[in-house]
C-alpha atoms as a PDB file:
ATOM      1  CA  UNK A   1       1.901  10.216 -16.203  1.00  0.00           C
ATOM      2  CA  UNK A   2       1.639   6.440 -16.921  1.00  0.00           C
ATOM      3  CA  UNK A   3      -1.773   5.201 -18.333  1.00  0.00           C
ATOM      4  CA  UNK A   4      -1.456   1.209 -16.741  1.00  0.00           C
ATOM      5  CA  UNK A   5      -2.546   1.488 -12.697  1.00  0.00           C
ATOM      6  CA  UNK A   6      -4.461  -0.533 -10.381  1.00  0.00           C
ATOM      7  CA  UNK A   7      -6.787   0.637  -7.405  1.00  0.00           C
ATOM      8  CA  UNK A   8      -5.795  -1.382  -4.304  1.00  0.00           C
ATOM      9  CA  UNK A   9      -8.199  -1.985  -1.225  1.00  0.00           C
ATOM     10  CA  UNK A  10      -5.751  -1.804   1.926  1.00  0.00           C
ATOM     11  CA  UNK A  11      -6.316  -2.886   5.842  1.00  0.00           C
ATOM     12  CA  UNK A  12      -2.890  -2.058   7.380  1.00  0.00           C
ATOM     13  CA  UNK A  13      -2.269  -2.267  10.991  1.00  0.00           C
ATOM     14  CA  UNK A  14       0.530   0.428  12.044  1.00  0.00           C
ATOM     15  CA  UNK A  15       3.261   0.072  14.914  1.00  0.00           C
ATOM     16  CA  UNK A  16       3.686  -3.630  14.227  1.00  0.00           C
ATOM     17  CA  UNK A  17       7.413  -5.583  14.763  1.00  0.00           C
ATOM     18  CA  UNK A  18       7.811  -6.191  11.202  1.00  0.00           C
ATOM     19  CA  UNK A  19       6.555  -4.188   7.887  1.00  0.00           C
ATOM     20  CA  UNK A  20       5.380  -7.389   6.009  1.00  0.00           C
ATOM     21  CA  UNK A  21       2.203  -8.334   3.946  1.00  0.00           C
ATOM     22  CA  UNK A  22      -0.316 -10.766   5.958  1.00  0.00           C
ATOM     23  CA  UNK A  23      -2.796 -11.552   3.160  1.00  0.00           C
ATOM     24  CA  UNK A  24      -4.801 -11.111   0.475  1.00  0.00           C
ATOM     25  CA  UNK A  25      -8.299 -12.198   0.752  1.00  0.00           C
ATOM     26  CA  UNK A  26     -12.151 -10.402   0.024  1.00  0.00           C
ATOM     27  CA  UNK A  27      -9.933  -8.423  -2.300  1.00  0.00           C
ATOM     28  CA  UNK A  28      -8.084  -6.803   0.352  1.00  0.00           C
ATOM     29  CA  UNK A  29      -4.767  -6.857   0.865  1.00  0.00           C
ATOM     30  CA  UNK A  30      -3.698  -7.034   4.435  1.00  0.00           C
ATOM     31  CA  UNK A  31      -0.295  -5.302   5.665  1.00  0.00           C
ATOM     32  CA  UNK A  32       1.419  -4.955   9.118  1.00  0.00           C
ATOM     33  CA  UNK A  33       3.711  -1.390   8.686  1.00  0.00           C
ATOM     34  CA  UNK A  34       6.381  -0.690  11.708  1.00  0.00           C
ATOM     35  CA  UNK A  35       5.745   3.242  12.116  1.00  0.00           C
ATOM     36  CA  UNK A  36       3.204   4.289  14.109  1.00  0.00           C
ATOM     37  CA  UNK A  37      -0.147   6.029  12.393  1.00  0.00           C
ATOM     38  CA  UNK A  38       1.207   9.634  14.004  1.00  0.00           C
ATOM     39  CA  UNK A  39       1.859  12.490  11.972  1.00  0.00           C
ATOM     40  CA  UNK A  40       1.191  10.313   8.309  1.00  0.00           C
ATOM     41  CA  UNK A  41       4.307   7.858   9.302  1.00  0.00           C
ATOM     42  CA  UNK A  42       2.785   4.830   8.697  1.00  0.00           C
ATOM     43  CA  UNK A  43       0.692   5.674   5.277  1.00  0.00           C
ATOM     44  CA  UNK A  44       4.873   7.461   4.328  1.00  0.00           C
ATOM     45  CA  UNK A  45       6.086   3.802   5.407  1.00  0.00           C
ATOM     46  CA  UNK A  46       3.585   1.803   3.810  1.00  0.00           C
ATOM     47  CA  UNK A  47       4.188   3.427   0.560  1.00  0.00           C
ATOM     48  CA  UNK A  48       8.008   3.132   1.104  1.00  0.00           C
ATOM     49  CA  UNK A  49       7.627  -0.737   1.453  1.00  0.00           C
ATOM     50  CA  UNK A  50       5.642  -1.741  -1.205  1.00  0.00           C
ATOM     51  CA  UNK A  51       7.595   0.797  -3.202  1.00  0.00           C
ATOM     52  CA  UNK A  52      10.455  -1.656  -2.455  1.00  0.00           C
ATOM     53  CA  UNK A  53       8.565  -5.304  -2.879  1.00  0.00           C
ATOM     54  CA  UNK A  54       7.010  -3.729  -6.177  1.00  0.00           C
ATOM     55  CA  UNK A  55      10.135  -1.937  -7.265  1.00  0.00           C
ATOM     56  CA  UNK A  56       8.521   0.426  -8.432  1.00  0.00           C
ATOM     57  CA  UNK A  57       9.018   4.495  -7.718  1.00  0.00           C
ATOM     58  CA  UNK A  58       7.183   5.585  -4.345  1.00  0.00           C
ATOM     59  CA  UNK A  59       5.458   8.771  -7.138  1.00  0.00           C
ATOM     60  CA  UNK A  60       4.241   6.274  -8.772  1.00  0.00           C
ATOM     61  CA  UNK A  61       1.672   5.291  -5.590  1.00  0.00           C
ATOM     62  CA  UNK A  62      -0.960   7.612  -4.429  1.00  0.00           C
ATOM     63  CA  UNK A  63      -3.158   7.164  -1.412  1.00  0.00           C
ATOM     64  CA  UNK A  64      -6.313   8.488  -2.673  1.00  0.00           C
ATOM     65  CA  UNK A  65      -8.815   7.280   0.589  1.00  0.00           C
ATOM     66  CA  UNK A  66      -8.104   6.143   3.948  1.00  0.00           C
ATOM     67  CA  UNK A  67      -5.488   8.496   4.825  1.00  0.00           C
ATOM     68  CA  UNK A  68      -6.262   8.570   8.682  1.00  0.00           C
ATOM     69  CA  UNK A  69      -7.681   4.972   8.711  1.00  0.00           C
ATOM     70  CA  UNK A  70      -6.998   1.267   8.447  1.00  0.00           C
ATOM     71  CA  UNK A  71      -8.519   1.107   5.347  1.00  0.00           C
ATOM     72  CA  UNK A  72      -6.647   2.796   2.777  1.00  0.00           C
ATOM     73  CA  UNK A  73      -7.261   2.911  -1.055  1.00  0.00           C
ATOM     74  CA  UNK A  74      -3.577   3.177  -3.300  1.00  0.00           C
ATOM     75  CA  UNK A  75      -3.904   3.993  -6.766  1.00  0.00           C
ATOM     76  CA  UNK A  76      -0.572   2.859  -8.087  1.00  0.00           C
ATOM     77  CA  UNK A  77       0.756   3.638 -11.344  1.00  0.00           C
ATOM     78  CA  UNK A  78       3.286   1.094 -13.746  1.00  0.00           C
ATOM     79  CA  UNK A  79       1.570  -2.491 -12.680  1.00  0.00           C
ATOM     80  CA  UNK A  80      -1.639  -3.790 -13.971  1.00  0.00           C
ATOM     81  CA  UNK A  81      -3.769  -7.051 -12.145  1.00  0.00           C
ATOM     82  CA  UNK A  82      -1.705  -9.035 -14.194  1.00  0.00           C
ATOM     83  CA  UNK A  83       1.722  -8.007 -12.477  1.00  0.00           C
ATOM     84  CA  UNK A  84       0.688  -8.435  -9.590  1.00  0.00           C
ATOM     85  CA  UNK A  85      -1.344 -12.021 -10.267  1.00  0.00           C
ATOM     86  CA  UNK A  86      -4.518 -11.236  -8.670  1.00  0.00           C
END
């Protein structure tokens, strides 16, 4: 397992239009995610998405709080503050 990883402080609102990322602000970032939160579709589709935008592999994010709330924690492996200019 990769040593670099950040913790990320998540407020994502499921069954939106779009998945697409709103803000970040109070060190929060703030996502809208298409699925709905049934059955762990939205947390699967959140991590699918910023899989994508972060090209990075979807094993390489973890949801380690929040799993049946808005606020989520990710730990996410490969990307350090500095890749992701916060």
């Amino acid at each position: 397992m990769q040593k670099d990883f950040i913790i990320l402080n998540l407020k994502v609102q499921a069954n939106a239009k779009t998945n697409q990322i709103i803000s970040f602000e109070n060190n929060c970032l703030k996502l809208k995610i298409k699925a709905a939160a049934i059955d762990g579709k939205a947390n699967k589709e959140l991590i699918d998405f910023l899989s994508e935008i972060l090209n990075i592999a979807k094993s390489n994010i973890c949801l380690i709080k929040g799993e049946k709330s808005k606020q989520k924690v990710l730990k996410i492996y490969g990307l350090t503050n500095i890749d992701l200019k916060l």
